[in-house]
N, C-alpha and C. Protein backbone atom coordinates (compact mmCIF):
# COMPACT_ATOMS: atom_id res chain seq x y z
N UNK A 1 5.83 11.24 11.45
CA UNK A 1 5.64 10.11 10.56
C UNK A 1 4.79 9.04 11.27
N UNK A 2 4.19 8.44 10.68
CA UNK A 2 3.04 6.95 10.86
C UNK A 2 3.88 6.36 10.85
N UNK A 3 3.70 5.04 12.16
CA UNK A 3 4.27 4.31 12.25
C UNK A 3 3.53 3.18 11.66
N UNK A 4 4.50 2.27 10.63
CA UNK A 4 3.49 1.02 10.01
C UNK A 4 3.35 -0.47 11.09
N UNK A 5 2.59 -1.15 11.33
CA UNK A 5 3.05 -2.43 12.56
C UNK A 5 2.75 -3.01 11.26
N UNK A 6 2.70 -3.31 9.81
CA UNK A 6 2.50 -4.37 9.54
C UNK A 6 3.37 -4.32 7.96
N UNK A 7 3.54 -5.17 7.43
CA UNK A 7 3.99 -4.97 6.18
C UNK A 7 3.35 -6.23 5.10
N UNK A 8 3.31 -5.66 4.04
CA UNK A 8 2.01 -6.45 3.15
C UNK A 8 2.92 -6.33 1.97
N UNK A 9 2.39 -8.04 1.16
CA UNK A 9 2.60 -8.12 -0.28
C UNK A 9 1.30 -7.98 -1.11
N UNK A 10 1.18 -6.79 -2.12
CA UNK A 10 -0.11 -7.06 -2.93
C UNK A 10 0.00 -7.39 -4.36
N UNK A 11 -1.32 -7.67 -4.64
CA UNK A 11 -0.98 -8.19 -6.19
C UNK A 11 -1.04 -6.55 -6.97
N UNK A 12 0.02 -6.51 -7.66
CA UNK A 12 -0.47 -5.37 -8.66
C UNK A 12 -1.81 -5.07 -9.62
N UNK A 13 -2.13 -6.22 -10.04
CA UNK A 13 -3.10 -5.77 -10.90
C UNK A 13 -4.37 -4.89 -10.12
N UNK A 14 -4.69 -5.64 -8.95
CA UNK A 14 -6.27 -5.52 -8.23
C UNK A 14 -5.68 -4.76 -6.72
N UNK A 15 -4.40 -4.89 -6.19
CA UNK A 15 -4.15 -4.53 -4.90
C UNK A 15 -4.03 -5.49 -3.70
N UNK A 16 -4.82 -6.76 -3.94
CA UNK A 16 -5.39 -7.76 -3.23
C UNK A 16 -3.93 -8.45 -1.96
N UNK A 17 -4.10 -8.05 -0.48
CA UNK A 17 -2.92 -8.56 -0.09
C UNK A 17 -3.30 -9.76 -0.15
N UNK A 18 -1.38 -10.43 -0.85
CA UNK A 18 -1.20 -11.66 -1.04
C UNK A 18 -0.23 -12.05 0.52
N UNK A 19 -0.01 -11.13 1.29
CA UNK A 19 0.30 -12.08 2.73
C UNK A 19 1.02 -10.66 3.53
N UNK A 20 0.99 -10.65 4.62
CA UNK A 20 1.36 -9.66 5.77
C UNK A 20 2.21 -10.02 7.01
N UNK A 21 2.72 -9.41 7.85
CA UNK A 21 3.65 -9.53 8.25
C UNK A 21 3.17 -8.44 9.20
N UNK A 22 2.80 -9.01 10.72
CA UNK A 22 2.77 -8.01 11.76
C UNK A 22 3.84 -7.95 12.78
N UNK A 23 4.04 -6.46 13.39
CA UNK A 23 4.81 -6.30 14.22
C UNK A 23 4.74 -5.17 14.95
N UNK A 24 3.90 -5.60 16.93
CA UNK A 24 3.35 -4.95 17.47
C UNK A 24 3.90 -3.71 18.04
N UNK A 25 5.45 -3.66 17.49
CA UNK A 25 6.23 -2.37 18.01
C UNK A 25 6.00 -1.86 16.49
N UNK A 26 6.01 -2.08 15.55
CA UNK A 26 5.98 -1.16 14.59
C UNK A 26 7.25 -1.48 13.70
N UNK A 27 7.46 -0.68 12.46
CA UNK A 27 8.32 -0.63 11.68
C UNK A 27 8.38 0.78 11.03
N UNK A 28 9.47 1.29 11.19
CA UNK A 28 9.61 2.95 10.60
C UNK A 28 10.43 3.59 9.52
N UNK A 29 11.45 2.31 9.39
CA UNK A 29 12.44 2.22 8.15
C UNK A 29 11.66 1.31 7.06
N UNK A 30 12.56 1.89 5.88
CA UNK A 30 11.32 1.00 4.79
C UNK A 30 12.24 -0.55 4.51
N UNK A 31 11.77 -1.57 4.12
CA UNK A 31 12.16 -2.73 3.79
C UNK A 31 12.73 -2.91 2.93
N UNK A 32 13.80 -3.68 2.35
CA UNK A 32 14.49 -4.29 1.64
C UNK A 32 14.57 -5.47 1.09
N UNK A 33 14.00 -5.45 -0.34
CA UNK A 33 13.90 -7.01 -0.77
C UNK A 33 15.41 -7.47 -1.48
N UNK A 34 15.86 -8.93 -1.54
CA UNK A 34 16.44 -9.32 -2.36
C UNK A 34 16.38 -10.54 -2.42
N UNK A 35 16.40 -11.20 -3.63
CA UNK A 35 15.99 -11.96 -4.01
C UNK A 35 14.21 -12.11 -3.29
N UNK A 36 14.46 -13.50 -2.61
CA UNK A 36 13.27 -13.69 -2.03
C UNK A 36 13.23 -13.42 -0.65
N UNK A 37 13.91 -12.71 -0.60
CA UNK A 37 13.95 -12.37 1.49
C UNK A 37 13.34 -11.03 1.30
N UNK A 38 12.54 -10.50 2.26
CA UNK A 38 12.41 -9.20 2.24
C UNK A 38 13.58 -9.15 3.86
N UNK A 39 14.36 -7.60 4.10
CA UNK A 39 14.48 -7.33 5.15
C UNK A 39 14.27 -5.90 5.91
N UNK A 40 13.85 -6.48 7.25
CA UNK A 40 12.81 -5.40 7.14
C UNK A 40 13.20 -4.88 9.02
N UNK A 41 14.14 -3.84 9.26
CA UNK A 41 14.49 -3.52 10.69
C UNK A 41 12.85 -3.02 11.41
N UNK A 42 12.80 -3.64 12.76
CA UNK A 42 11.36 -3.42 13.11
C UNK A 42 12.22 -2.50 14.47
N UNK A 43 11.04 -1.62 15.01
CA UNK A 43 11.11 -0.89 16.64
C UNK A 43 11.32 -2.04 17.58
N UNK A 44 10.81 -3.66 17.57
CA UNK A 44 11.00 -4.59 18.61
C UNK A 44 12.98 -4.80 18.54
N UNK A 45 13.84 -4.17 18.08
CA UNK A 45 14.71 -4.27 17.92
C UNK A 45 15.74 -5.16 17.54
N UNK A 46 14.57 -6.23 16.13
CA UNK A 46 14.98 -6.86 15.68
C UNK A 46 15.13 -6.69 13.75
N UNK A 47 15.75 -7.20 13.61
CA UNK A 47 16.29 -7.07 11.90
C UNK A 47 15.19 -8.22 11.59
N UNK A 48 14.03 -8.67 11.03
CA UNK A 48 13.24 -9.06 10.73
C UNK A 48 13.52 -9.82 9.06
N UNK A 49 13.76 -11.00 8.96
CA UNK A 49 14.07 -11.52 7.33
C UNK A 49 13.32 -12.48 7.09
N UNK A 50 12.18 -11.97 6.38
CA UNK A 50 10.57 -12.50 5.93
C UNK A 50 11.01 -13.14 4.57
N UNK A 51 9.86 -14.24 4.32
CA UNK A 51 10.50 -14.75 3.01
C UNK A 51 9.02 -14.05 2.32
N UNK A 52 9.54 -13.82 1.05
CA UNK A 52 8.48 -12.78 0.30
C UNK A 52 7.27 -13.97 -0.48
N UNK A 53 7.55 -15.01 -0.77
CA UNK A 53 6.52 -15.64 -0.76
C UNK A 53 5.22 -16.18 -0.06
N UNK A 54 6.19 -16.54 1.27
CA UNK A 54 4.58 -16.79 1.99
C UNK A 54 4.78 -16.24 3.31
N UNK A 55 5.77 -15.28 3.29
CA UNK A 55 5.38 -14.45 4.73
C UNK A 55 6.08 -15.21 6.42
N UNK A 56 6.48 -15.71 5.77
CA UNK A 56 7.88 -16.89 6.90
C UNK A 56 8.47 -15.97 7.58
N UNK A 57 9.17 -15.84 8.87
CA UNK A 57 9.85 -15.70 8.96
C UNK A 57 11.33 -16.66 8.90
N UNK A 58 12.42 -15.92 8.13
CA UNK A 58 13.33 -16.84 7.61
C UNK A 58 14.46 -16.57 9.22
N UNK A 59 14.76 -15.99 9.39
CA UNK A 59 15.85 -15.46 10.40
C UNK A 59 15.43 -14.21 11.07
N UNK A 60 15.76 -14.21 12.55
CA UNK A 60 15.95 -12.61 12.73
C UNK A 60 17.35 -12.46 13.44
N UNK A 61 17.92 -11.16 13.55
CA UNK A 61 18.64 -10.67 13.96
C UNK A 61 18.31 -9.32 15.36
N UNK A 62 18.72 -9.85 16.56
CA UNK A 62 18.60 -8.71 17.45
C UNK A 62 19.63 -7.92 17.55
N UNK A 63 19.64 -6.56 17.90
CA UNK A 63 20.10 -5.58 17.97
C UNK A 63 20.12 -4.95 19.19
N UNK A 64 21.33 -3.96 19.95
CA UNK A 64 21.08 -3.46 20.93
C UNK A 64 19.85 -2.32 20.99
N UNK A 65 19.16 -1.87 20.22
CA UNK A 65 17.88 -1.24 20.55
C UNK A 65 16.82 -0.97 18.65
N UNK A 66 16.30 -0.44 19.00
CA UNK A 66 15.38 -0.29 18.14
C UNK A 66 15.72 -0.12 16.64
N UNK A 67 15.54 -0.90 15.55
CA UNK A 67 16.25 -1.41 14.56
C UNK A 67 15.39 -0.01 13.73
N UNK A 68 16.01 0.91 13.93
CA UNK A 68 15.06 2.19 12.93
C UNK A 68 15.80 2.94 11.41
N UNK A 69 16.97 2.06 11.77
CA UNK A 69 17.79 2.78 10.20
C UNK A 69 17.63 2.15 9.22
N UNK A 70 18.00 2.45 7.89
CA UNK A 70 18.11 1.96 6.92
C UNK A 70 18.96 1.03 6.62
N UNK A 71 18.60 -0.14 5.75
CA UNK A 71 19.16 -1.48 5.74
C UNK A 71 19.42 -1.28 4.19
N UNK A 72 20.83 -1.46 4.48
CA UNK A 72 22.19 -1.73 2.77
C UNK A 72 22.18 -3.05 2.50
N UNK A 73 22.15 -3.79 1.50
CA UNK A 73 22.87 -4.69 0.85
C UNK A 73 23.60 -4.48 -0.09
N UNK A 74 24.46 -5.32 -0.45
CA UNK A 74 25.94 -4.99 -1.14
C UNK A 74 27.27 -5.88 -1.28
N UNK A 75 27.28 -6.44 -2.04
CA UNK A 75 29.00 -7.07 -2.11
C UNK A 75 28.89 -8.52 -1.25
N UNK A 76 27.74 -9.15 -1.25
CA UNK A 76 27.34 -10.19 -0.01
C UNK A 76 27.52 -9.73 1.23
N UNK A 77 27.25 -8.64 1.31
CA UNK A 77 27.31 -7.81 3.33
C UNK A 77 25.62 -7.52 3.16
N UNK A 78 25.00 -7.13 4.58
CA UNK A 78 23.95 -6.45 4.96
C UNK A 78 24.41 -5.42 6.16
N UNK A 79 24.20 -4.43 5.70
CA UNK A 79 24.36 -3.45 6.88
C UNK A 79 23.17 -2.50 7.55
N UNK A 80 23.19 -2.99 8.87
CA UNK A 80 22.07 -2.06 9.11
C UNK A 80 22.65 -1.04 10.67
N UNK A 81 22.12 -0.55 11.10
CA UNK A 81 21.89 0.51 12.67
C UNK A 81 20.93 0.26 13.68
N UNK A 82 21.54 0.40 14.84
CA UNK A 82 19.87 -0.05 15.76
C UNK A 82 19.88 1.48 16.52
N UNK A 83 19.14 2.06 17.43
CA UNK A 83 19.24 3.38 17.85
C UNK A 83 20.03 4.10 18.78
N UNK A 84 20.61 2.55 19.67
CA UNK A 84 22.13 2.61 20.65
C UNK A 84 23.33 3.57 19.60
N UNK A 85 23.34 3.37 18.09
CA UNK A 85 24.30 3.81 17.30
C UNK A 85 25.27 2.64 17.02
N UNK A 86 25.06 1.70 17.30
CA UNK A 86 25.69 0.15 16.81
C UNK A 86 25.37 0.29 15.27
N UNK A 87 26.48 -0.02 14.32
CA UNK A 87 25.85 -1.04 13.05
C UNK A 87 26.80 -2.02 12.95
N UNK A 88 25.81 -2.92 12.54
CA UNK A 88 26.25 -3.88 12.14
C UNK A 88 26.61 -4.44 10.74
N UNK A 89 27.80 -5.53 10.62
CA UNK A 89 27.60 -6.29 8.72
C UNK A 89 27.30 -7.51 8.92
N UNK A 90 26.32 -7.81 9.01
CA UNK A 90 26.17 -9.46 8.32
C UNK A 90 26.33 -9.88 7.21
N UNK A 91 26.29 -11.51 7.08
CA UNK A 91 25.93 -11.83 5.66
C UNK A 91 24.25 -12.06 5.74
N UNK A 92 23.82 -11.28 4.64
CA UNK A 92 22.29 -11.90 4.73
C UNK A 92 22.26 -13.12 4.18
């Protein structure tokens, strides 16, 4: 699999990115929007929580290693995995 370092909002009609989000270790799990947060576990082994409008970072969360699993929301919890085999629940 390709590893992505960046993650992009585009406009649907034309494609046109409306704002991006780099990250020089990469990202290999796919992102999670809700509401207006995207969240998005990156390889720098952080839980990454971008605001989907203008590309902020809102919070991050570190992890004991490389944030490569898939990220749950649910019931006001966020659950994600880092590659030590830790998961965690926050509240997002």
């Amino acid at each position: 699999a390709r590893r992505q370092s960046h993650i992009a909002r585009r406009r649907g009609a034309d494609g046109a990115i409306l704002l991006g989000v780099e990250n020089g270790a990469g990202f290999d799990a796919a992102p999670v929007v809700s509401g207006s947060a995207v969240y998005a576990p990156g390889k720098d082994g952080k839980l990454h929580v971008i605001n989907i409008n203008d590309g902020s970072e809102i919070w991050f969360f570190a992890g004991g290693g490389s944030m490569d699993g898939a990220v749950a929301i649910g019931d006001g919890v966020l659950i994600v995995c880092d590659a030590s085999g830790s998961l965690y629940c926050l509240a997002p």
